[in-house]
Protein backbone atom coordinates (compact mmCIF):
# COMPACT_ATOMS: atom_id res chain seq x y z
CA UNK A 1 43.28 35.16 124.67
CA UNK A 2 46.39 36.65 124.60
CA UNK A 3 46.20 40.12 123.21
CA UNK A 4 49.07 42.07 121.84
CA UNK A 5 50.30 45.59 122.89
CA UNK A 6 48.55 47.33 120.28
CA UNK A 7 44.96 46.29 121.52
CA UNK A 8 43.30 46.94 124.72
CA UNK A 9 45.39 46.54 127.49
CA UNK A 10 42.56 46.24 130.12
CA UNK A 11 41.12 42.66 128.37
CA UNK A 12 44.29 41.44 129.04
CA UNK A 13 44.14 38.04 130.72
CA UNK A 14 47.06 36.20 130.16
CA UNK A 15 50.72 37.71 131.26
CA UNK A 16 52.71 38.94 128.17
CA UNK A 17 55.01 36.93 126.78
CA UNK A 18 58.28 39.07 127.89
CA UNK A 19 59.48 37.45 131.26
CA UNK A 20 58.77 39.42 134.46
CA UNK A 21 60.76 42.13 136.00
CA UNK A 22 62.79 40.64 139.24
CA UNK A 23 65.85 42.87 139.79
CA UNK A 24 63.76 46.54 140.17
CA UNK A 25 67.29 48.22 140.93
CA UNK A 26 67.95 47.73 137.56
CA UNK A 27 64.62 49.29 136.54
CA UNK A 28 65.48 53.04 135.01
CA UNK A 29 63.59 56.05 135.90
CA UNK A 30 60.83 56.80 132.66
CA UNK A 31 60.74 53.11 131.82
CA UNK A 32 57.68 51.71 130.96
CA UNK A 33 55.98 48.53 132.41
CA UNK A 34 52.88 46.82 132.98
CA UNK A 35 51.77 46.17 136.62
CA UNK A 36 50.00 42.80 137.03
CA UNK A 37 48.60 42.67 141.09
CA UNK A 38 47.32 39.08 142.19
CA UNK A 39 47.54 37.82 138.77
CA UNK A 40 45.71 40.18 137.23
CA UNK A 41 46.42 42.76 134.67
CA UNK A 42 45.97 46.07 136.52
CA UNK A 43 47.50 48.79 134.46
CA UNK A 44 50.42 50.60 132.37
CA UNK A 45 52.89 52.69 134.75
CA UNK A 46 56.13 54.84 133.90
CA UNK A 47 59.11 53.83 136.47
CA UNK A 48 59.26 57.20 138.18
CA UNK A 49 61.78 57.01 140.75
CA UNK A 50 63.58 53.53 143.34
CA UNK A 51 65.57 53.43 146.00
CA UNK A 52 69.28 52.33 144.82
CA UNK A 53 68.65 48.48 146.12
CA UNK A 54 65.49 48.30 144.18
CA UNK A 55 62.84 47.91 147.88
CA UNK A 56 61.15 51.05 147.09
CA UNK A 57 59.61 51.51 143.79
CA UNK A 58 57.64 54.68 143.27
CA UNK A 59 55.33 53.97 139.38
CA UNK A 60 52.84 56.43 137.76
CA UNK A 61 49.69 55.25 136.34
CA UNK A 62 49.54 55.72 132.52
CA UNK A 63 46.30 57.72 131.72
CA UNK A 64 45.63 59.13 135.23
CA UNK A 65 48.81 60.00 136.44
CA UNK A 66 48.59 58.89 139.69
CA UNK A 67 51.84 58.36 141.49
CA UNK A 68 52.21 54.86 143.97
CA UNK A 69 54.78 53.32 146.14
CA UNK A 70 55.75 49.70 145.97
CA UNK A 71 57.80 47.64 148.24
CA UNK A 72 59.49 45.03 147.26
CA UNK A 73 57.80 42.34 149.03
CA UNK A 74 53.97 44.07 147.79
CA UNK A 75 52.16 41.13 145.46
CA UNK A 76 52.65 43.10 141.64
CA UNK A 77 54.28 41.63 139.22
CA UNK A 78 55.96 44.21 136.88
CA UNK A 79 56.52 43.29 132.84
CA UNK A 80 58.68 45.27 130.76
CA UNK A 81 57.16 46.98 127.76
C-alpha cells in the first residue's frame, strides 16, 4: 500500500514515488522532505540549515519541532516533497 501525500504519512510503507534526495548541497534551507531511516518511513522534516558541501544536514521534525543533525554518511534516506 502505497499511500499518497494527502493521507497519513505514518502508514506509509512503501518509499514515494519521487526519487531520493542524493546531492544534500543542493537541498535549500525551508524545503520540505520526508526522512526514511533503515527503510522505514520515520517522519516529515523542514531543511533547516547544511554545510555548503552538503556533510552536515541540520532537519526539523514537522509536528514537534525538534531540530537534528545528519551526516552524510548517517543511514536516512531523504525524499523531496
Amino acid at each position: 500500500m502505497n499511500l499518497t501525500r494527502n493521507q497519513d504519512h505514518s502508514l506509509r510503507q512503501a518509499p514515494p514515488l519521487n526519487k531520493a534526495v542524493h546531492a544534500w548541497e543542493e537541498l535549500r534551507m525551508g524545503e520540505m522532505v520526508e526522512v526514511w531511516a533503515g527503510g522505514s518511513y520515520a517522519y516529515m522534516a523542514y531543511i533547516d540549515d547544511r554545510s555548503n558541501d552538503g556533510q552536515l544536514l541540520w532537519i526539523i521534525e514537522d509536528g514537534t519541532a525538534t531540530r537534528t543533525l545528519f551526516l552524510r554518511d548517517d543511514n536516512i534516506t531523504l525524499y523531496p516533497v
